[in-house]
Protein backbone atom coordinates (compact mmCIF):
# COMPACT_ATOMS: atom_id res chain seq x y z
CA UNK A 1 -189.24 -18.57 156.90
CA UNK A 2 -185.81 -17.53 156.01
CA UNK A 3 -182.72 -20.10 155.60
CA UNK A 4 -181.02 -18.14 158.78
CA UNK A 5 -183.76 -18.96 160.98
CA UNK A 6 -183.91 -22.78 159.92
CA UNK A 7 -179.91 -22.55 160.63
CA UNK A 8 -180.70 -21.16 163.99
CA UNK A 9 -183.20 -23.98 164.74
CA UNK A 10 -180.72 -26.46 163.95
CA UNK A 11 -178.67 -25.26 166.92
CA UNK A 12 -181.73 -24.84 169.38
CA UNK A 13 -184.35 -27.16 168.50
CA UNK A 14 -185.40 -29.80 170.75
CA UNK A 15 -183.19 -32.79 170.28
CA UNK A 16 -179.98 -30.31 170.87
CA UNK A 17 -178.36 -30.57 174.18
CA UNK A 18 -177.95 -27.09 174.15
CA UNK A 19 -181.92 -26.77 173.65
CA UNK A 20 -181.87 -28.71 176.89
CA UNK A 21 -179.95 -26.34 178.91
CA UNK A 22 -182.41 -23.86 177.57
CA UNK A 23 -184.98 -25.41 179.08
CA UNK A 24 -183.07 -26.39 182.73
CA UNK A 25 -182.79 -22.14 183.05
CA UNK A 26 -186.54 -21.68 182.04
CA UNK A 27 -187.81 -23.87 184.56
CA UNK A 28 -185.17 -22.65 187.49
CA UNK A 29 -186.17 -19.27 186.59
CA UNK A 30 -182.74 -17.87 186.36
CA UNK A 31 -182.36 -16.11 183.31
CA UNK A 32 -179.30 -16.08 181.08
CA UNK A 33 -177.47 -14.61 178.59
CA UNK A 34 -175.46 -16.89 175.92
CA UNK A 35 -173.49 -16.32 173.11
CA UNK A 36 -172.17 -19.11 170.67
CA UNK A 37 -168.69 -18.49 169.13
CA UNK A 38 -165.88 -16.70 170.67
CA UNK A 39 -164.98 -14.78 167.02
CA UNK A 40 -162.65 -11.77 167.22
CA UNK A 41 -165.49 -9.55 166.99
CA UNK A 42 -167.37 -11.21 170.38
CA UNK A 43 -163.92 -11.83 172.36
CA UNK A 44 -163.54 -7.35 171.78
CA UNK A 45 -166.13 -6.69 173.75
CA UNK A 46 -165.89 -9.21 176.32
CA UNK A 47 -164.63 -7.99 180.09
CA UNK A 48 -163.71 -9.81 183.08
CA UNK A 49 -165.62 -13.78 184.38
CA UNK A 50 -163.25 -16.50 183.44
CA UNK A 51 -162.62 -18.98 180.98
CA UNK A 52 -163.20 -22.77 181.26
CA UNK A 53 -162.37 -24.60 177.64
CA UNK A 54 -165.11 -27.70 178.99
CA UNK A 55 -166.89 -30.03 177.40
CA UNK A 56 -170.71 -28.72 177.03
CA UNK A 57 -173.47 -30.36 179.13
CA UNK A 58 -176.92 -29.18 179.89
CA UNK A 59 -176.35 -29.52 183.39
CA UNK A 60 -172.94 -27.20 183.59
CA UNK A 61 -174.78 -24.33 181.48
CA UNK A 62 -177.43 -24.38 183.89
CA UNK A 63 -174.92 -24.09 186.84
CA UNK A 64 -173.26 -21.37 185.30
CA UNK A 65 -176.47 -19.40 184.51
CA UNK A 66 -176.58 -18.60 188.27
CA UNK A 67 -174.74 -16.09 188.11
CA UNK A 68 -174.79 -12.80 186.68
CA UNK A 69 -172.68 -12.74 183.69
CA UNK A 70 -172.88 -14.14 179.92
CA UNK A 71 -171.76 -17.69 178.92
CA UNK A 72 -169.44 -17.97 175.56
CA UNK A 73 -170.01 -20.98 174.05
CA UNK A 74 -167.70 -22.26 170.94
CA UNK A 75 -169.20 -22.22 167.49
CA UNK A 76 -170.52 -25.60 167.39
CA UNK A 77 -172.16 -25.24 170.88
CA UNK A 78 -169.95 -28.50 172.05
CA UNK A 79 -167.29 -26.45 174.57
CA UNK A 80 -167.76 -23.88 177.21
CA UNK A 81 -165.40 -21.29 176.61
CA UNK A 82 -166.09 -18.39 178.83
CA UNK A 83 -168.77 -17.64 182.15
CA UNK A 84 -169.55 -14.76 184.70
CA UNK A 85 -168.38 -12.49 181.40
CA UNK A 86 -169.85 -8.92 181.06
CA UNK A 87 -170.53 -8.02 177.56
CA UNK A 88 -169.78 -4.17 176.54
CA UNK A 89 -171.42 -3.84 172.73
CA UNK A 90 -171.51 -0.44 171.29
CA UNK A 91 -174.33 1.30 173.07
CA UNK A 92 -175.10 3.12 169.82
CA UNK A 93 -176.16 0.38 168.02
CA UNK A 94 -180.11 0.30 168.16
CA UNK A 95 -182.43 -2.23 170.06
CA UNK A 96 -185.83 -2.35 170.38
CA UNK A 97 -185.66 -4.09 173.92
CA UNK A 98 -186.33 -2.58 176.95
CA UNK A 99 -184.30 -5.31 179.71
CA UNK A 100 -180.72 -4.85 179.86
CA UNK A 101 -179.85 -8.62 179.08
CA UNK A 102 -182.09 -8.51 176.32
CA UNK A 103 -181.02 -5.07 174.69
CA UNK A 104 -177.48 -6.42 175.30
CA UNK A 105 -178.20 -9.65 173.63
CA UNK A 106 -179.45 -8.06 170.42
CA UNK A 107 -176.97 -5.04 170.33
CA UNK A 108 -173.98 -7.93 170.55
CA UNK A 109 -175.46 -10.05 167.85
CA UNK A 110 -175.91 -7.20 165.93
CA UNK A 111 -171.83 -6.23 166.08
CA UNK A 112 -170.53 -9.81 166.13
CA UNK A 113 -173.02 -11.41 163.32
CA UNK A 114 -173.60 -14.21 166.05
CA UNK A 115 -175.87 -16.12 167.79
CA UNK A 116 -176.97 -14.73 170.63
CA UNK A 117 -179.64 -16.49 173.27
CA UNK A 118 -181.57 -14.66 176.18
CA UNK A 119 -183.47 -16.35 178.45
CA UNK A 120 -186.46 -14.19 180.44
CA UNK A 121 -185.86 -14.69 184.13
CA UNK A 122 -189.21 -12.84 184.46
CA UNK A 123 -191.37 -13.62 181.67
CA UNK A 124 -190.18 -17.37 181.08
CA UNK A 125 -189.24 -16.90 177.35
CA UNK A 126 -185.79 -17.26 175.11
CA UNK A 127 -185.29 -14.92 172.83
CA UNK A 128 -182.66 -15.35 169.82
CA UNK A 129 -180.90 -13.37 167.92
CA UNK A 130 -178.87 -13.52 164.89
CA UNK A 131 -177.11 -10.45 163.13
CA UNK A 132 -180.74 -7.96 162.92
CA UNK A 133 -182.61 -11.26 163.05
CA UNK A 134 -184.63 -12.09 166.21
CA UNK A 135 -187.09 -14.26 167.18
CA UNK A 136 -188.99 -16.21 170.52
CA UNK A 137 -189.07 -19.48 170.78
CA UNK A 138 -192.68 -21.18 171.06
CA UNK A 139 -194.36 -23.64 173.42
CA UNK A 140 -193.89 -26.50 171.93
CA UNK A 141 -197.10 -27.96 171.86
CA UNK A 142 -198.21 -24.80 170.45
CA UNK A 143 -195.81 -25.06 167.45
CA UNK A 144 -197.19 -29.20 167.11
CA UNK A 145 -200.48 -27.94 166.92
CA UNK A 146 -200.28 -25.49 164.07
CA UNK A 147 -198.02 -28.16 162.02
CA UNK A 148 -200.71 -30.12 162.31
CA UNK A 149 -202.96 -27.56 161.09
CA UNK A 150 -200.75 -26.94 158.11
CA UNK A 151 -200.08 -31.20 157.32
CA UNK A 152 -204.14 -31.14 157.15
CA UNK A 153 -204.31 -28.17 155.20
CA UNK A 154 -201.49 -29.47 152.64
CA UNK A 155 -203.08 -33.19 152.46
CA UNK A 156 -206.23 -30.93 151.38
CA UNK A 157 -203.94 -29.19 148.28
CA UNK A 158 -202.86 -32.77 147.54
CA UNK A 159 -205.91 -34.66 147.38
CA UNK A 160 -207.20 -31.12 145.16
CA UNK A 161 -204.21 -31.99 142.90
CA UNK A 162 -204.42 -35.52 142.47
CA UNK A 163 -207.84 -34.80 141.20
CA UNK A 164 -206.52 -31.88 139.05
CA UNK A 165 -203.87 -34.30 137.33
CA UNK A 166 -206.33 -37.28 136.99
CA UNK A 167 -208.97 -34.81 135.19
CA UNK A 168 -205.96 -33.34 132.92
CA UNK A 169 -204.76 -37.16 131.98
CA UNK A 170 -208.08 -38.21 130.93
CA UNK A 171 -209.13 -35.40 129.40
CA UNK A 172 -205.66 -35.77 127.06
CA UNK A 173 -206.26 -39.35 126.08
CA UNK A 174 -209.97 -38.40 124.57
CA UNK A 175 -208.11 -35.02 122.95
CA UNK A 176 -209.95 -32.64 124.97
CA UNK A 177 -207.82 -30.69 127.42
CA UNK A 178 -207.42 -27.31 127.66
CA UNK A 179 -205.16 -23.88 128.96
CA UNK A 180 -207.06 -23.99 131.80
CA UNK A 181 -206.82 -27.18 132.74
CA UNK A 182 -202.93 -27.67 132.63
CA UNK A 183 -203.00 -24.16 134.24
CA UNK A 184 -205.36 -25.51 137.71
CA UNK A 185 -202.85 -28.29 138.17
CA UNK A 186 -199.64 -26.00 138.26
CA UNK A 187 -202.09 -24.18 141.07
CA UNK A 188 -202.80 -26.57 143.16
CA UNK A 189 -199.36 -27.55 143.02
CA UNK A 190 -198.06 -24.28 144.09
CA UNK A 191 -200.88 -24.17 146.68
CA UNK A 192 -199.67 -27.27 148.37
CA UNK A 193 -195.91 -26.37 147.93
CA UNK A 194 -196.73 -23.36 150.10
CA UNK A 195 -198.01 -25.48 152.73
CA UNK A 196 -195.32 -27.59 152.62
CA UNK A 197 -192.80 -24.67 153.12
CA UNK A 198 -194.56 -23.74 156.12
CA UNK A 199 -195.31 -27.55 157.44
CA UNK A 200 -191.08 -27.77 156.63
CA UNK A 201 -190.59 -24.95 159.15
CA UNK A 202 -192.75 -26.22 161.80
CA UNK A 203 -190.32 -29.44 161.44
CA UNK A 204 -187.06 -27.24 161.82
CA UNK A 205 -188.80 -25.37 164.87
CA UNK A 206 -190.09 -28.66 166.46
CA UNK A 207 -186.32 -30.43 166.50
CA UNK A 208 -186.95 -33.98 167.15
CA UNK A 209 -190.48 -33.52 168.44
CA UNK A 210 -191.18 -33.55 164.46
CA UNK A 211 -190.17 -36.54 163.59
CA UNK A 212 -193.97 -37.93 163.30
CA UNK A 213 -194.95 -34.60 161.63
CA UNK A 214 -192.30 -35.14 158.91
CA UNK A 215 -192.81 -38.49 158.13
CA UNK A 216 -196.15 -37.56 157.67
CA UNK A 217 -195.48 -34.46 155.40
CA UNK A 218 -192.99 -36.82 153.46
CA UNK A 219 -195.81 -39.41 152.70
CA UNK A 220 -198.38 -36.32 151.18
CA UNK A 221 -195.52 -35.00 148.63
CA UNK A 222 -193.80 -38.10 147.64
CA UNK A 223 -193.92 -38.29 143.56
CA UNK A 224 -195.24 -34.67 143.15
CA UNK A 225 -192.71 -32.46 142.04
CA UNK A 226 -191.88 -34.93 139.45
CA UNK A 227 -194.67 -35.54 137.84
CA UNK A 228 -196.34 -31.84 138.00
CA UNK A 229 -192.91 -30.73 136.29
CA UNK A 230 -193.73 -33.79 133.44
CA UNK A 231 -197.08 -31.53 133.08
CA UNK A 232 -194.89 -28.07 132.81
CA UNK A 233 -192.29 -29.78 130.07
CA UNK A 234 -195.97 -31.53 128.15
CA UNK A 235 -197.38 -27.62 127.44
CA UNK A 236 -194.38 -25.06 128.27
CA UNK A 237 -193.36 -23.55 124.32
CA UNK A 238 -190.14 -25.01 124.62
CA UNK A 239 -190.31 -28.15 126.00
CA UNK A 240 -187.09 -28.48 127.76
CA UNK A 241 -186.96 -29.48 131.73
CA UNK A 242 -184.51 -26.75 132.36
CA UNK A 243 -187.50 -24.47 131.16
CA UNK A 244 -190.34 -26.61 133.06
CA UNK A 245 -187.99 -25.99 136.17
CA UNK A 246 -187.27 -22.29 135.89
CA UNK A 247 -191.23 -21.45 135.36
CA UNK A 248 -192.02 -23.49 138.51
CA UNK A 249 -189.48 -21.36 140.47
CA UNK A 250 -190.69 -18.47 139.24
CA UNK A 251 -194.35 -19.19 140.32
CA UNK A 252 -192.99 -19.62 143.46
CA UNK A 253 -191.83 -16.36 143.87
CA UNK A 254 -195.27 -15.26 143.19
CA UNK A 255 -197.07 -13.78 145.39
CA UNK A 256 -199.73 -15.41 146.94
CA UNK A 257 -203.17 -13.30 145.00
CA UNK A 258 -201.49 -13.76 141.84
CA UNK A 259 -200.97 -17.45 142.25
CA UNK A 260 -204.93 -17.55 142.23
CA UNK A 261 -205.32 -16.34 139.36
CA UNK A 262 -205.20 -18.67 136.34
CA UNK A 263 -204.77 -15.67 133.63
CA UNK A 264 -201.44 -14.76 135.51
CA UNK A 265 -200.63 -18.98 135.29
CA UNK A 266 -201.95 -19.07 131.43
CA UNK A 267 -199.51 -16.19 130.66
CA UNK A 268 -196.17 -17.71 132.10
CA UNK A 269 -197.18 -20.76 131.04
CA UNK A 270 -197.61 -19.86 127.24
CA UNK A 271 -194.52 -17.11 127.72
CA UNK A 272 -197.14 -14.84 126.88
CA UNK A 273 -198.25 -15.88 123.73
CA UNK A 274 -201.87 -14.80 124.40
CA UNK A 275 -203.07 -18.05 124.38
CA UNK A 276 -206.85 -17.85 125.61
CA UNK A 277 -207.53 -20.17 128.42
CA UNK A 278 -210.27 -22.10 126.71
CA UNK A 279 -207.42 -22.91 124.16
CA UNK A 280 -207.28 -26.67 123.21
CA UNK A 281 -203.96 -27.95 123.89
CA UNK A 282 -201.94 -31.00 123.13
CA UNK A 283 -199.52 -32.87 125.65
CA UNK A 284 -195.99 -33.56 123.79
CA UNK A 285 -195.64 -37.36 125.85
CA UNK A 286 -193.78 -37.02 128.56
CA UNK A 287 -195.98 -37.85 131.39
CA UNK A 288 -197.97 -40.50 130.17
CA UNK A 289 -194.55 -42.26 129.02
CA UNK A 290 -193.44 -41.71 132.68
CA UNK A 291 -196.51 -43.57 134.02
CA UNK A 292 -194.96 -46.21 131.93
CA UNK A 293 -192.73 -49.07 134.04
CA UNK A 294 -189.17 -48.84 133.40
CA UNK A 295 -189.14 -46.53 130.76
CA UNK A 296 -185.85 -44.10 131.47
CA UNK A 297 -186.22 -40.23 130.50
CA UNK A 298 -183.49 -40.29 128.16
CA UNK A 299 -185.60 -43.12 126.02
CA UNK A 300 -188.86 -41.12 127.13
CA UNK A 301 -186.87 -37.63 125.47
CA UNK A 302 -186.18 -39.58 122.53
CA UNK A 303 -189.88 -40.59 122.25
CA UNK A 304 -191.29 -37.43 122.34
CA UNK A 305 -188.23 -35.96 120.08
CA UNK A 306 -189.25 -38.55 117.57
CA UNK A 307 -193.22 -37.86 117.41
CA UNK A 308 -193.85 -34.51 119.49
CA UNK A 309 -197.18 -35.16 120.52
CA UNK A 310 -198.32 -37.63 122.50
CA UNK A 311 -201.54 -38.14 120.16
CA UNK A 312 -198.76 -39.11 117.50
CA UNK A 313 -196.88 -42.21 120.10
CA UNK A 314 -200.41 -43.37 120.71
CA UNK A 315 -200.92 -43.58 117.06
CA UNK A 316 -197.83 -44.98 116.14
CA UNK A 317 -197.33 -48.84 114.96
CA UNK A 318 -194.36 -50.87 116.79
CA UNK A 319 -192.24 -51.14 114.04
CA UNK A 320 -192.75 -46.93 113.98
CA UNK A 321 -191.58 -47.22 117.79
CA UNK A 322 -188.94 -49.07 117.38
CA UNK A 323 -187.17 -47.09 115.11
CA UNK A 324 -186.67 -44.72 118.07
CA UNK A 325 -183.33 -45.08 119.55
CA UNK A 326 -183.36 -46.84 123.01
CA UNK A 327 -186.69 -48.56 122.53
CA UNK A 328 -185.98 -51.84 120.68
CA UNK A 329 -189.35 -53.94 120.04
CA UNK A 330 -189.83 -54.93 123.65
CA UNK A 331 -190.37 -51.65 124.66
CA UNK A 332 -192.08 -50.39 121.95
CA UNK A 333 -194.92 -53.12 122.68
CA UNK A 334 -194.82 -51.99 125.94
CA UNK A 335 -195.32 -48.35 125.28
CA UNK A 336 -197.88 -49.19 123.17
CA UNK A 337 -199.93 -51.60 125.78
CA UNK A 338 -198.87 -48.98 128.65
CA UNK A 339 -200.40 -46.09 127.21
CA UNK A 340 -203.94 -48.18 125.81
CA UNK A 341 -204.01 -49.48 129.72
CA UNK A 342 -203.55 -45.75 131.04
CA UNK A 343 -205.94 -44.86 128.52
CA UNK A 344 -208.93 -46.96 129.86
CA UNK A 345 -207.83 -46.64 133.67
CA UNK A 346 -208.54 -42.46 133.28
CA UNK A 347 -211.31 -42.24 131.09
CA UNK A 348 -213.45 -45.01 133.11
CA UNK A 349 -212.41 -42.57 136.15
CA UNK A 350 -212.74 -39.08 134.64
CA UNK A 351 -213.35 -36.57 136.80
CA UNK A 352 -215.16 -33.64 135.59
């Protein structure tokens, strides 16, 4: 969904008071025509009604809805400027409507760039529009029921991922992980960050009926991102977070076919070093040190830095630890116990 219809939400979800005007002219069956700001642009092509400078409630823009004209509400929807106002865009401009109010709704947003609400007196609907952007408002339990859908279907990515990173950590700690194994984790990931994009706009459509939904959502993610990019900074060529972070944009971008395949994820993963995906490959450190309790990442960087792989920090003595700068012999024994504990956790649970 694009950023100008989450901004549009944000005005009319439920939870807004002007979302409960909305609703006050559906159910009276009144129709309505609304625009919010009273910019140069939208005052030009404004005739006749009068203006009011109130406070907004639900209850007055349902009042004023009774008759004929459009309602000019200020740009953050909190006075009523204008009602009884006939609206004269440029007939020119091009509308797919058929309805007067609703062809004059989208020709006005269309000249003044701003919001711009009809409300079907016939078919019970409110339309929006914004600049060429338009959309219809859904039944809310209609929208609930699809973010459900999509929470389920993300939970299902997750609990795939999980998996995926608990088969990748064991299979590092007995020196046996491959291309294709780093590669399914950045997959699922991207599989369940593209449920979460559309679970995140079910949340901005539902307003406050999505509280539960994004609580929920919340709880699947939390701690993903973080450690997935610990994965991409273990294998990428350079190493480097800022590099980690610009490959998982890009994959992002992706579309969704080419996510699927792991030759496409091998290649940007390896900056197309022809790497073959059967390739053996060996984790630099950084996510098993972040598994380890109150370790910071500038001490984990200087870890890695130090021994680049993380089959050399498992190997290394304490006195060879603490020579590291931030690490000091307490932490050095606990790197050392942390990663022998993580070691026997995974490979008692490895998942093949």
């Amino acid at each position: 969904m694009a950023e100008k219809l989450r901004k549009i939400f944000s005005t009319v979800a439920p939870g807004t008071p002007l979302y409960d005007g909305l609703e006050n002219i559906l159910r009276a069956r009144t129709g309505g025509l609304i625009v919010v700001g009273d910019t140069p642009e939208v005052m030009q092509i404004v005739k006749g009604g009068f203006r009011l400078d109130a406070e907004f409630s639900p209850a007055a823009l349902y009042e004023l809805a009774k008759m004929d004209g459009a309602i000019i509400l200020s740009s953050g929807t909190d006075r009523i400027l204008h009602a009884n106002v006939t609206l004269a865009p440029d007939p020119d401009i091009p509308s797919r409507e058929t309805g007067l109010r609703h062809s004059t709704a989208e020709r006005v947003s269309k000249m003044t760039g701003q919001l711009v609400i009809a409300i079907s007196q016939r078919r019970s609907v409110i339309t929006v529009y914004s600049g060429h952007t338009r959309y219809v408002l859904r039944d809310i339990g209609m929208v609930l029921a699809k973010a459900n859908q999509a929470l389920q279907t993300m939970s299902n990515y997750r609990d795939a991922l999980v998996k995926a990173l608990a088969n990748l950590t064991a299979l590092e700690f007995i020196e046996e992980a491959t291309l294709v194994d780093v590669c399914r984790v950045l997959q699922r990931y991207e599989l369940m960050r593209r449920a979460w994009d559309e679970v995140t706009d079910y949340i901005a459509e539902l307003g406050s009926e999505g509280r539960l939904v994004k609580i929920q959502a919340d709880e699947v993610v939390g701690g993903v991102w973080e450690e997935v990019l610990f994965v991409a900074m273990d294998y990428i060529p350079d190493g480097g977070q800022a590099e980690a972070e610009r490959l998982m944009r890009s994959i992002a971008e992706w579309a969704f076919d080419e996510v699927l395949e792991l030759p496409s994820l091998s290649r940007a993963l390896t900056q197309n070093s022809g790497t073959a995906l059967e390739s053996s490959m060996s984790p630099r450190g950084y996510r098993a040190l972040s598994k380890i309790s109150r370790l910071p990442i500038s001490v984990i960087q200087n870890v890695v830095a130090g021994f680049g792989s993380l089959k050399a920090i498992r190997s290394a003595t304490v006195e060879e630890l603490d020579e590291i700068e931030g690490i000091g012999e307490i932490r050095a024994r606990a790197v050392r116990e942390g990663l022998a504990r993580l070691r026997d956790q995974v490979v008692r649970n490895l998942v093949m």
